[in-house]
PDB file of N, CA and C in Angstrom:
ATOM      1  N   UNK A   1      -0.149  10.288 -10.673  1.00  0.00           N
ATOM      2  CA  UNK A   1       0.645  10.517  -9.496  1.00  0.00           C
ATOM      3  C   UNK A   1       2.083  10.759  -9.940  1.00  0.00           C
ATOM      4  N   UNK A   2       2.522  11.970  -9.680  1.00  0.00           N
ATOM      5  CA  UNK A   2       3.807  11.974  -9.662  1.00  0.00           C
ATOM      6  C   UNK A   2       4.706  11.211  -8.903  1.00  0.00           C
ATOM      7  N   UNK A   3       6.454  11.171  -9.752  1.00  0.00           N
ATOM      8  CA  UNK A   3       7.460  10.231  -9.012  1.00  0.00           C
ATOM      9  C   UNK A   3       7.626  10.171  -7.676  1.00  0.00           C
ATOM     10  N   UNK A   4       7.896  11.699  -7.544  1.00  0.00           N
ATOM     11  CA  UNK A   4       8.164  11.827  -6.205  1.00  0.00           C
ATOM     12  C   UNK A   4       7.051  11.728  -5.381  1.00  0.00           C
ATOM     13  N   UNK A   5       5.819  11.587  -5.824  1.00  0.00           N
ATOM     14  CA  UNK A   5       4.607  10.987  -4.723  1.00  0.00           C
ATOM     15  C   UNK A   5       5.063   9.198  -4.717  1.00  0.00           C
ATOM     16  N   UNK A   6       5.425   9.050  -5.504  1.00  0.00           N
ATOM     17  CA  UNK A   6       5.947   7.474  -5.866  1.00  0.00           C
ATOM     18  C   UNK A   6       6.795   7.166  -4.721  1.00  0.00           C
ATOM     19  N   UNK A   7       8.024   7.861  -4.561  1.00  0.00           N
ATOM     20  CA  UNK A   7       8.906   7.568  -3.723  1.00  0.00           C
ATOM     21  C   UNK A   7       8.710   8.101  -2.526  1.00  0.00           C
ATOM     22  N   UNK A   8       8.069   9.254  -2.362  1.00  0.00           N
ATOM     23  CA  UNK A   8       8.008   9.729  -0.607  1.00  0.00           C
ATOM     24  C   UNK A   8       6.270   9.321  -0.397  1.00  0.00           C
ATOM     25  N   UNK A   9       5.488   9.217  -1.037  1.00  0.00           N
ATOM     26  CA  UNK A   9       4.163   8.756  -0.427  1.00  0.00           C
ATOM     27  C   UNK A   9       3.352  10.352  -1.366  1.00  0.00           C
ATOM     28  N   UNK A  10       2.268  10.455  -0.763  1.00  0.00           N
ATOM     29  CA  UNK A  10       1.375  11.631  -1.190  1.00  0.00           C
ATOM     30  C   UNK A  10       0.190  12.096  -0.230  1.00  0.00           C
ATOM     31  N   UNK A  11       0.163  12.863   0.244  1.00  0.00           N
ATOM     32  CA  UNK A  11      -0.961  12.578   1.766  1.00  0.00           C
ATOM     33  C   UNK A  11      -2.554  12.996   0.875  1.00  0.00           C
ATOM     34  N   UNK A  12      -2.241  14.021   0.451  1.00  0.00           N
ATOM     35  CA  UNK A  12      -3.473  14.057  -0.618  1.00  0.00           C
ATOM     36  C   UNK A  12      -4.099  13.127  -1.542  1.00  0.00           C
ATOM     37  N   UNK A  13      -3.384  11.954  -2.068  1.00  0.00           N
ATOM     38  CA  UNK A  13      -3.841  11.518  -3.098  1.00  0.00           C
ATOM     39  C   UNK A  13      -4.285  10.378  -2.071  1.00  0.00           C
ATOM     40  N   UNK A  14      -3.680   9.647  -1.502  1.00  0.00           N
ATOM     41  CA  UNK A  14      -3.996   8.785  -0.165  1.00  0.00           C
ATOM     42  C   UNK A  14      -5.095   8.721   0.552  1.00  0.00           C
ATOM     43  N   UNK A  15      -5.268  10.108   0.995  1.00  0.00           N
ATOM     44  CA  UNK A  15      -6.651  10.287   2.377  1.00  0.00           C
ATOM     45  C   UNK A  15      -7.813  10.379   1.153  1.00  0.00           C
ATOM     46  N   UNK A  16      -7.515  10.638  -0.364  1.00  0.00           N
ATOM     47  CA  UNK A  16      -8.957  10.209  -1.283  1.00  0.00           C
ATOM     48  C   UNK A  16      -9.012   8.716  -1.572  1.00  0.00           C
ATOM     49  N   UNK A  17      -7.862   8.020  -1.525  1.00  0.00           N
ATOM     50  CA  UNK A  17      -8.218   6.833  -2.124  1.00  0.00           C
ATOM     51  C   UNK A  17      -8.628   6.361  -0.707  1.00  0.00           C
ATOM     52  N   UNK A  18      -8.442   6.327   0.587  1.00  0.00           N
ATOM     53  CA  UNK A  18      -8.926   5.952   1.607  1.00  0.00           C
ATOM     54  C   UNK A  18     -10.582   6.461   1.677  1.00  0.00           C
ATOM     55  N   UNK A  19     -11.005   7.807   1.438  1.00  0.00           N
ATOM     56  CA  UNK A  19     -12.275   7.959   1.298  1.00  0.00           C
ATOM     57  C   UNK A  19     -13.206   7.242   0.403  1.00  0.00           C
ATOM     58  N   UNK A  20     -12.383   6.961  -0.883  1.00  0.00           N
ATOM     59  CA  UNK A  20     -13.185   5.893  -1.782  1.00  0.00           C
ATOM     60  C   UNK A  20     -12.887   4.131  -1.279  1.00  0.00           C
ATOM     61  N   UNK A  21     -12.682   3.882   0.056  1.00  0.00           N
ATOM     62  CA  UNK A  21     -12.481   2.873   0.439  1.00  0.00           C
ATOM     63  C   UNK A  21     -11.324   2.038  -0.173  1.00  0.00           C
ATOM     64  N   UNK A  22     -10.514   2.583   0.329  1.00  0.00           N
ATOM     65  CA  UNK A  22      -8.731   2.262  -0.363  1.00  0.00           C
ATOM     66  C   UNK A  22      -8.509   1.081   0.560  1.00  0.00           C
ATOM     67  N   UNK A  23      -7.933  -0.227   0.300  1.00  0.00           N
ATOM     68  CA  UNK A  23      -7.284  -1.336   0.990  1.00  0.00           C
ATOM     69  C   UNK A  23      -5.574  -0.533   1.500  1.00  0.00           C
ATOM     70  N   UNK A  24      -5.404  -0.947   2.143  1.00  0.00           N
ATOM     71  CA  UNK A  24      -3.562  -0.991   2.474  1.00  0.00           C
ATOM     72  C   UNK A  24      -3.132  -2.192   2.895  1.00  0.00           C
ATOM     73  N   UNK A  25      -1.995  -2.695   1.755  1.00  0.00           N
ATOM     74  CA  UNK A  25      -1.397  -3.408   1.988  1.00  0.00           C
ATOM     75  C   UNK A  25      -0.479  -3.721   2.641  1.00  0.00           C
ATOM     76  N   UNK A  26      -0.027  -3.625   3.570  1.00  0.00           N
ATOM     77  CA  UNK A  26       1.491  -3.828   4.366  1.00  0.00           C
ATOM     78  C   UNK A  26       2.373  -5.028   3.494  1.00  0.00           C
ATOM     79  N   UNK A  27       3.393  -4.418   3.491  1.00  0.00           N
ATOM     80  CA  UNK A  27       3.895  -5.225   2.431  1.00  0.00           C
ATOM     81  C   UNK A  27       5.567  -6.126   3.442  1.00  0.00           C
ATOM     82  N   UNK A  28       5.682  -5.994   4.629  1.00  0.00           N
ATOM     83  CA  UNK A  28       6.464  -6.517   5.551  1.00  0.00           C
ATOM     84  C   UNK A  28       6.067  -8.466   6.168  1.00  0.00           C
ATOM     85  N   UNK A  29       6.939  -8.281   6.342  1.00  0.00           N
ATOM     86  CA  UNK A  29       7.165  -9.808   6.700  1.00  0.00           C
ATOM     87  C   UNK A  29       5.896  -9.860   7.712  1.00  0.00           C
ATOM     88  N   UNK A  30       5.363 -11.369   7.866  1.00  0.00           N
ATOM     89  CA  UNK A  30       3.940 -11.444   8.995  1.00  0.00           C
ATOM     90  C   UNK A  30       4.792 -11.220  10.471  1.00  0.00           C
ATOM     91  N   UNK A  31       6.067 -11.432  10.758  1.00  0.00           N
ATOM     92  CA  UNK A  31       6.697 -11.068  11.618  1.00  0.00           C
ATOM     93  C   UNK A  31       6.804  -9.708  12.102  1.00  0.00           C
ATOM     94  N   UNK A  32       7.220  -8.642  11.399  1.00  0.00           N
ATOM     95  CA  UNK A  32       7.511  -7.456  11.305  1.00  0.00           C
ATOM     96  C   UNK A  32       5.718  -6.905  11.418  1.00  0.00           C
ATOM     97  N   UNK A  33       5.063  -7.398  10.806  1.00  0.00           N
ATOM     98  CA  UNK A  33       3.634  -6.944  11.022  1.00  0.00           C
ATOM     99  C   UNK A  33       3.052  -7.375  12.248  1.00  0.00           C
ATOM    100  N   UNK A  34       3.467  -8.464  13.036  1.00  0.00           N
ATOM    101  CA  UNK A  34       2.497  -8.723  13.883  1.00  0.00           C
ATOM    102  C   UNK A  34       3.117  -7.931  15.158  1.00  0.00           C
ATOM    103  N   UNK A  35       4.444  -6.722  15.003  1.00  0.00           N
ATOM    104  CA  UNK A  35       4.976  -6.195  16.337  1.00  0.00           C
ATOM    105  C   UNK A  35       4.528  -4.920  15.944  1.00  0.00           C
ATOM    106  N   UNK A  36       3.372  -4.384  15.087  1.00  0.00           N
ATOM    107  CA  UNK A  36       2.661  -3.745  14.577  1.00  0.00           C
ATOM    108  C   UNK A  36       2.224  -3.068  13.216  1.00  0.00           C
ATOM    109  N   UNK A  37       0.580  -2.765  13.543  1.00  0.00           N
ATOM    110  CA  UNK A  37       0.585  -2.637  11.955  1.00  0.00           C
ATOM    111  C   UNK A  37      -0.790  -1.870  12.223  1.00  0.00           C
ATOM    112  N   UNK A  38      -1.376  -1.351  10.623  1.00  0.00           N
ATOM    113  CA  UNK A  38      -2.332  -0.453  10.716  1.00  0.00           C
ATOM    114  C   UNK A  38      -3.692  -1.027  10.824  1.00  0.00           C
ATOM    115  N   UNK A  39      -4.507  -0.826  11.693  1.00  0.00           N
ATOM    116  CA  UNK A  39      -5.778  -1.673  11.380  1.00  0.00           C
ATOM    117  C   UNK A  39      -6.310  -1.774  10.543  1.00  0.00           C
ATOM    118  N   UNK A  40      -6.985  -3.203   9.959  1.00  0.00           N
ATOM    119  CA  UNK A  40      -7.602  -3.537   9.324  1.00  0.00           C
ATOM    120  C   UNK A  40      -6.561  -3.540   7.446  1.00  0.00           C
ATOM    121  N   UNK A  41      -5.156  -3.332   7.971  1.00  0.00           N
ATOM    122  CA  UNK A  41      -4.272  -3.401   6.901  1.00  0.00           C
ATOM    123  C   UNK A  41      -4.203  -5.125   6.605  1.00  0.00           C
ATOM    124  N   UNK A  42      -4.047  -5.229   5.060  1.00  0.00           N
ATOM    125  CA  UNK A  42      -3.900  -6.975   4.698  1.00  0.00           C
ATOM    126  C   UNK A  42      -2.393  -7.015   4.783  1.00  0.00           C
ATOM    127  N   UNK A  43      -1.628  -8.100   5.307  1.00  0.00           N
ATOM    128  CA  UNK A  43      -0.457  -8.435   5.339  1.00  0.00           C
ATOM    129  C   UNK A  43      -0.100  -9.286   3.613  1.00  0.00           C
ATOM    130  N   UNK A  44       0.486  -8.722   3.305  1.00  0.00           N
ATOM    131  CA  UNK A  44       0.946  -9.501   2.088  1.00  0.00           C
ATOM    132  C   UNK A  44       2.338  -9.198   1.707  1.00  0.00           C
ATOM    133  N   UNK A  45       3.227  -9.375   2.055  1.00  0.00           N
ATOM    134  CA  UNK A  45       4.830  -9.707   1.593  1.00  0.00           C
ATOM    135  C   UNK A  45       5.160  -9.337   0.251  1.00  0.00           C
ATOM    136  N   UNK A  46       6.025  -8.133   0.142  1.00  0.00           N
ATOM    137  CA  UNK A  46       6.187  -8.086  -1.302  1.00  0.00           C
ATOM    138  C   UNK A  46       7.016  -9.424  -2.321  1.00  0.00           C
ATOM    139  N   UNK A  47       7.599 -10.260  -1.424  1.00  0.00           N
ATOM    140  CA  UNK A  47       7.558 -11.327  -2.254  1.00  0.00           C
ATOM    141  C   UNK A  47       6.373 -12.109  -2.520  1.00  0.00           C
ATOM    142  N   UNK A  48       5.297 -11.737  -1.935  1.00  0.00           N
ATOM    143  CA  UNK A  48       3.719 -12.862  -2.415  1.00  0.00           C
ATOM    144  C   UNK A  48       3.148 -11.874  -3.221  1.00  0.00           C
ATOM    145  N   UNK A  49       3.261 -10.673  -3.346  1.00  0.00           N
ATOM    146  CA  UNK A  49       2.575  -9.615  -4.181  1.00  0.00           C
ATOM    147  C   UNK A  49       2.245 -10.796  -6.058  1.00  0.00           C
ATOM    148  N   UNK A  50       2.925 -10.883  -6.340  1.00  0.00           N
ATOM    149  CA  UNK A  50       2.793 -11.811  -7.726  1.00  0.00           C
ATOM    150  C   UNK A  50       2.113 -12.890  -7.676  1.00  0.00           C
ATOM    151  N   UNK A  51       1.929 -13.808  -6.525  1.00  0.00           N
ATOM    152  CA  UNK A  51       1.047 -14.784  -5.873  1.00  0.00           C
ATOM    153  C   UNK A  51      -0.101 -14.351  -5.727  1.00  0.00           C
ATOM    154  N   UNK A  52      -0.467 -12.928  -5.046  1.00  0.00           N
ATOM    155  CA  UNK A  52      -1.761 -12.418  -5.017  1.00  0.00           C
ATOM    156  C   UNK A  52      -2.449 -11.141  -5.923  1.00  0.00           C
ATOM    157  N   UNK A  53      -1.837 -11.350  -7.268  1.00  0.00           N
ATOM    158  CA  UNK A  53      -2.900 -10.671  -8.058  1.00  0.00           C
ATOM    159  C   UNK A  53      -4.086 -10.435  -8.317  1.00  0.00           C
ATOM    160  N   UNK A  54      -4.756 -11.813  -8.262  1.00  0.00           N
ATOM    161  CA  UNK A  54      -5.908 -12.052  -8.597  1.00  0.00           C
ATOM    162  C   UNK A  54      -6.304 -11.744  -6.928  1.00  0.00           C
ATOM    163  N   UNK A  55      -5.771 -11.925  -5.805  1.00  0.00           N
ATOM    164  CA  UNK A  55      -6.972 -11.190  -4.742  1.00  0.00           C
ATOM    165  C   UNK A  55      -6.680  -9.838  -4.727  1.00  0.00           C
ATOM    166  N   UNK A  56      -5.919  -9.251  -5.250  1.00  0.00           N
ATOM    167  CA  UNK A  56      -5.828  -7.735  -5.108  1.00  0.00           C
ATOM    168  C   UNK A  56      -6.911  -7.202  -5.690  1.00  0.00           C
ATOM    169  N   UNK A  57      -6.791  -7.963  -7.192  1.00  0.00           N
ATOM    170  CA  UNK A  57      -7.480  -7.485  -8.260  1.00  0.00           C
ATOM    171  C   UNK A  57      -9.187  -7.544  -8.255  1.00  0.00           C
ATOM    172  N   UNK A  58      -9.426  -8.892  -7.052  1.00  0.00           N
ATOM    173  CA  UNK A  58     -10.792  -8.753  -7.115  1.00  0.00           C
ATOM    174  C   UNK A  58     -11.558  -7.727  -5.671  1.00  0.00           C
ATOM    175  N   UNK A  59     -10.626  -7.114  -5.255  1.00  0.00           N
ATOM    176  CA  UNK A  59     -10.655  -6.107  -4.384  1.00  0.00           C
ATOM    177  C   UNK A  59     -11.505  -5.143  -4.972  1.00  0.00           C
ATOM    178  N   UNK A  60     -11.124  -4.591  -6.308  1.00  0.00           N
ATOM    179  CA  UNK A  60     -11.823  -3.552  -7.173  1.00  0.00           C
ATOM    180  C   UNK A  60     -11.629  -1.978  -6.414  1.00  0.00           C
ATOM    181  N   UNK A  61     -11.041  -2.091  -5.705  1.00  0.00           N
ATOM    182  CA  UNK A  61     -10.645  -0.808  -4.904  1.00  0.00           C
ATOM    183  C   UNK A  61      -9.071  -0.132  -4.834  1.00  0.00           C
ATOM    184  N   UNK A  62      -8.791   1.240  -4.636  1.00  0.00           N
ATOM    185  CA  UNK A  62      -7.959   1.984  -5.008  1.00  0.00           C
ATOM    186  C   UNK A  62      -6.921   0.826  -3.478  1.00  0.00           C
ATOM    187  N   UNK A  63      -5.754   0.658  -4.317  1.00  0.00           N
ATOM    188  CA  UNK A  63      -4.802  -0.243  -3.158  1.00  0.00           C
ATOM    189  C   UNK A  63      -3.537   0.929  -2.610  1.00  0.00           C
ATOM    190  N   UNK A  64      -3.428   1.036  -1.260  1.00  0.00           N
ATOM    191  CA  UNK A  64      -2.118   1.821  -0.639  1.00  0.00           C
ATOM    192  C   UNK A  64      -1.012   0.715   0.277  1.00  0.00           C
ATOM    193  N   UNK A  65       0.156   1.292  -0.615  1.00  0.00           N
ATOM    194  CA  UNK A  65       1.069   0.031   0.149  1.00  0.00           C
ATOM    195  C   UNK A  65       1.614   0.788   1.071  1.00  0.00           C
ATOM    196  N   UNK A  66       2.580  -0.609   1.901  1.00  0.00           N
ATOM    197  CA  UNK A  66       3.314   0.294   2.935  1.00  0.00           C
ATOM    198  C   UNK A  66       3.956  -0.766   3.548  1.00  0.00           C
ATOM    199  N   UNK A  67       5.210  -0.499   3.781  1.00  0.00           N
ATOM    200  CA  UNK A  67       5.995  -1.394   4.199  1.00  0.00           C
ATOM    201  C   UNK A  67       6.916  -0.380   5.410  1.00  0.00           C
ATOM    202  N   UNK A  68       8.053  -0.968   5.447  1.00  0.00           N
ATOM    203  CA  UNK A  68       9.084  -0.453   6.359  1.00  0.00           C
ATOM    204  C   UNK A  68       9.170   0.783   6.282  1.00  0.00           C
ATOM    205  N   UNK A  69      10.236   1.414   5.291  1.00  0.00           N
ATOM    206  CA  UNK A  69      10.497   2.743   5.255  1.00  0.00           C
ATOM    207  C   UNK A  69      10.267   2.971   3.488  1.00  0.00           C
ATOM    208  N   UNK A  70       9.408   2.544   2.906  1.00  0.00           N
ATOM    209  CA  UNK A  70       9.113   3.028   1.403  1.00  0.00           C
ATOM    210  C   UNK A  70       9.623   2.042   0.513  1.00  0.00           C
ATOM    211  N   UNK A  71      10.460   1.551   0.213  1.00  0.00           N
ATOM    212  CA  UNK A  71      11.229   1.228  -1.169  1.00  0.00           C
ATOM    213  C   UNK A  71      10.420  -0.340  -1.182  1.00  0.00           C
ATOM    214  N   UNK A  72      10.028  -1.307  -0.494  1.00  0.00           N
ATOM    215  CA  UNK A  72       9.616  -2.148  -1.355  1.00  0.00           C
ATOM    216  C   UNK A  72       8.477  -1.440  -1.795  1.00  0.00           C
ATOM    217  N   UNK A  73       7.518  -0.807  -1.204  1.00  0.00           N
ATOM    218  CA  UNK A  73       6.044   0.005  -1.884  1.00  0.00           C
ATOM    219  C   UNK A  73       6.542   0.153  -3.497  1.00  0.00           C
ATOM    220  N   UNK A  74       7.482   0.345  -3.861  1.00  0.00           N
ATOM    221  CA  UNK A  74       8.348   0.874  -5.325  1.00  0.00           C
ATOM    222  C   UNK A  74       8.118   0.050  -6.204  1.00  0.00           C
ATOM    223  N   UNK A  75       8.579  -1.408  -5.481  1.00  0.00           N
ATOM    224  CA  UNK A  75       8.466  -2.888  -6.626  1.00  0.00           C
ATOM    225  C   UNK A  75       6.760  -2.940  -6.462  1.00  0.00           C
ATOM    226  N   UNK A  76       6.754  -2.902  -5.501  1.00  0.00           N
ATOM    227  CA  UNK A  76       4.989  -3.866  -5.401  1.00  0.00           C
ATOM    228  C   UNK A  76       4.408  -2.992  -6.065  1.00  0.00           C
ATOM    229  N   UNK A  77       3.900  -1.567  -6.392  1.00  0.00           N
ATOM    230  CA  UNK A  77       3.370  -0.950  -7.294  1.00  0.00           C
ATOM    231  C   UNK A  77       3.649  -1.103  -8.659  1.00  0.00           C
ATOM    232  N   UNK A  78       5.022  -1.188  -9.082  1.00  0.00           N
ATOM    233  CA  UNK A  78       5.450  -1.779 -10.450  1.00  0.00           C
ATOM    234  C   UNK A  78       4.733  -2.822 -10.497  1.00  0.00           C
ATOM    235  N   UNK A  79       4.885  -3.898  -9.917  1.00  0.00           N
ATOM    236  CA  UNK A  79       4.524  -5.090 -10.284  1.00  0.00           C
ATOM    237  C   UNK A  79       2.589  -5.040 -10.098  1.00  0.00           C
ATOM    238  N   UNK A  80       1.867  -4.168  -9.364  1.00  0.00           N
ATOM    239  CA  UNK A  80       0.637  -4.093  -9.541  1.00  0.00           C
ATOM    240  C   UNK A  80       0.291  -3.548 -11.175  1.00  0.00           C
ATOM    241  N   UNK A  81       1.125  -2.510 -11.377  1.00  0.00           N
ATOM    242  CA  UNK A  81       0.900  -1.658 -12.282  1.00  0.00           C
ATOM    243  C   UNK A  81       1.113  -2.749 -13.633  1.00  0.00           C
ATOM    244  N   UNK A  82       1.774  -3.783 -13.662  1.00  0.00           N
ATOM    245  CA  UNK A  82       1.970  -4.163 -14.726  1.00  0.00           C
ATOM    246  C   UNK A  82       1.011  -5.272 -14.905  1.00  0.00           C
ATOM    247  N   UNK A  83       1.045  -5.461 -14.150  1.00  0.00           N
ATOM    248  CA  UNK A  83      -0.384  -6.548 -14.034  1.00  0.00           C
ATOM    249  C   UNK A  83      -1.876  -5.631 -14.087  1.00  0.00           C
ATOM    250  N   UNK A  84      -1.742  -4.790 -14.285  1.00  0.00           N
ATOM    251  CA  UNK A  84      -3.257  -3.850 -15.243  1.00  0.00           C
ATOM    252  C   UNK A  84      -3.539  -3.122 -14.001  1.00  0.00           C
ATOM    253  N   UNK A  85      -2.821  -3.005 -12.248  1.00  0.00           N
ATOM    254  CA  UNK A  85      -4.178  -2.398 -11.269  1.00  0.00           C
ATOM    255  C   UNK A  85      -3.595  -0.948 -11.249  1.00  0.00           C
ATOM    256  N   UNK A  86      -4.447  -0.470 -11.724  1.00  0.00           N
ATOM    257  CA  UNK A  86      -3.789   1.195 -11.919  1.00  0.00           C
ATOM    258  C   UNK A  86      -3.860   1.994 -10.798  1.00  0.00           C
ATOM    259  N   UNK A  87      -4.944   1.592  -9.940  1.00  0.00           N
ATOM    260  CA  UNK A  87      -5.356   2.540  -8.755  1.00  0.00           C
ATOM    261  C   UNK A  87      -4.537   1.821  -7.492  1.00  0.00           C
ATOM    262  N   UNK A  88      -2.978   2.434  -7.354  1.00  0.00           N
ATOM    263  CA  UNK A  88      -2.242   1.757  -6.563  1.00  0.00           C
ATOM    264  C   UNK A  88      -1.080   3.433  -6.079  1.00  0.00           C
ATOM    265  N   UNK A  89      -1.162   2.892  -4.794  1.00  0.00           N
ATOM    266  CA  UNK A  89      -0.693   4.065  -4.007  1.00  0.00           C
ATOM    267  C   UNK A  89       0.237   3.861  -2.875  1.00  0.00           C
ATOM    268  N   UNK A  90       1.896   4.638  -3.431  1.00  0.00           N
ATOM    269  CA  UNK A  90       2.758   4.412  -2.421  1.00  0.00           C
ATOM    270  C   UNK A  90       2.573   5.202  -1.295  1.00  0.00           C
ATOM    271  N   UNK A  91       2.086   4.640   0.068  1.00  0.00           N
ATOM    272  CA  UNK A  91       2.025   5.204   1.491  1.00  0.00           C
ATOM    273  C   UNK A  91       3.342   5.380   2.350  1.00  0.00           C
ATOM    274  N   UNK A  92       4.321   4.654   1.792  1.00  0.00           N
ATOM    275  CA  UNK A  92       5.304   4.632   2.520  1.00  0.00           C
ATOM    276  C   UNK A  92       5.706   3.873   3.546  1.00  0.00           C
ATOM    277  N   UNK A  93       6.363   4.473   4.464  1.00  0.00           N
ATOM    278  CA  UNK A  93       6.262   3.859   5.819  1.00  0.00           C
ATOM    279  C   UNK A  93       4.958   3.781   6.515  1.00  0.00           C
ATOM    280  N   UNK A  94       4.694   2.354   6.815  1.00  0.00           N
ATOM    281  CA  UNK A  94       3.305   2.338   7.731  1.00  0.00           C
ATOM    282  C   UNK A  94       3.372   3.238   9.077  1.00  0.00           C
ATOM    283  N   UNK A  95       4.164   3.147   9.794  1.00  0.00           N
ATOM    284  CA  UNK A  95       4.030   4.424  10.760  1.00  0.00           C
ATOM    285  C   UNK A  95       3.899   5.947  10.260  1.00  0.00           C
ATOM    286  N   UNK A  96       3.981   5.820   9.314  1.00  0.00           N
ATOM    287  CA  UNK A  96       3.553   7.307   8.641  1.00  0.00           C
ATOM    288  C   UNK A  96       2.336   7.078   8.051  1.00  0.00           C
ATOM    289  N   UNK A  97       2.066   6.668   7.422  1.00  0.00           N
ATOM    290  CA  UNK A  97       0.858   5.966   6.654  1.00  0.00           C
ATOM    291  C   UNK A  97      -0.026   5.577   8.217  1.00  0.00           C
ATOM    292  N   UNK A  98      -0.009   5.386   9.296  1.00  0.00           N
ATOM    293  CA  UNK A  98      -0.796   5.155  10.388  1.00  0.00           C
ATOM    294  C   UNK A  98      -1.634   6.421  10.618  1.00  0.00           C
ATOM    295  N   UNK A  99       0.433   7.276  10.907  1.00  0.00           N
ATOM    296  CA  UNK A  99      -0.487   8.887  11.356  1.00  0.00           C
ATOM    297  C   UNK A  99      -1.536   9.601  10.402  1.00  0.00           C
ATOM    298  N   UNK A 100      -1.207   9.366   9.208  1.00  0.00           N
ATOM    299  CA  UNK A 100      -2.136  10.091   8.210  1.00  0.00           C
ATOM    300  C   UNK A 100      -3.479   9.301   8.134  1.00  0.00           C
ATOM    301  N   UNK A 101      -3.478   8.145   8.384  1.00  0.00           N
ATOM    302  CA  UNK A 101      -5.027   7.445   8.183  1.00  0.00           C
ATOM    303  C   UNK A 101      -5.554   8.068   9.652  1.00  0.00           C
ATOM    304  N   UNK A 102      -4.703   8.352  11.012  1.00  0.00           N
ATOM    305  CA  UNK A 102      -6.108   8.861  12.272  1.00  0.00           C
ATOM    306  C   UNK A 102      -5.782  10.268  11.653  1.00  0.00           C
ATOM    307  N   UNK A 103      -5.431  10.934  10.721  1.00  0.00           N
ATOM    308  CA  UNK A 103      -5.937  12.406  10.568  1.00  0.00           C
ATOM    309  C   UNK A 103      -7.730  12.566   9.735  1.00  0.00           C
ATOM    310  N   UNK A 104      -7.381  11.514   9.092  1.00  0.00           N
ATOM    311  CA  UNK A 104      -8.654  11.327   8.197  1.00  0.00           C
ATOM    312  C   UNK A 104     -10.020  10.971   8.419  1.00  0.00           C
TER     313      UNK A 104
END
């Protein structure tokens, strides 16, 4: 995946990892998530991202983050990526990341 799929999202690389049964993480406060969020998205806080390695990891599936407007998706993929989960995908903003999951 290129950078700039890194930083603005990628709609292509996304709607495949969603076809191979991709998780999305929302990466916003349980506050900020519960005044909405994408169905069936896991709430996990990019400050708990390091707390939940090991459930990401036993996910075994391609992971898409998504937070506010992009930039924590930035750390939480670093920090997936360094912890070995390679199949990790910045979605961006979940309201964008919403519209593209009902296109799919």
């Amino acid at each position: 995946m290129s950078w700039l799929s890194d930083i603005f999202g990628g709609g292509a690389p996304i709607r495949q990892a969603l076809h191979q049964g991709g998780v999305i993480i929302d990466l916003r406060t349980p506050f900020e998530f519960d005044q909405g969020h994408i169905p069936y998205a896991l709430n996990i806080p990019v400050d708990r991202i390091k707390a939940n390695i090991g459930r990401i990891r036993a996910l075994n599936k391609p992971i898409i983050l998504c937070c506010a407007g992009g930039s924590h998706c930035l750390e939480a993929a670093s920090i997936l990526r360094e912890a070995g989960i390679t199949r990790v995908f910045n979605g961006g903003s979940w309201q964008s990341l919403l519209k593209l999951t009902q296109k799919t």
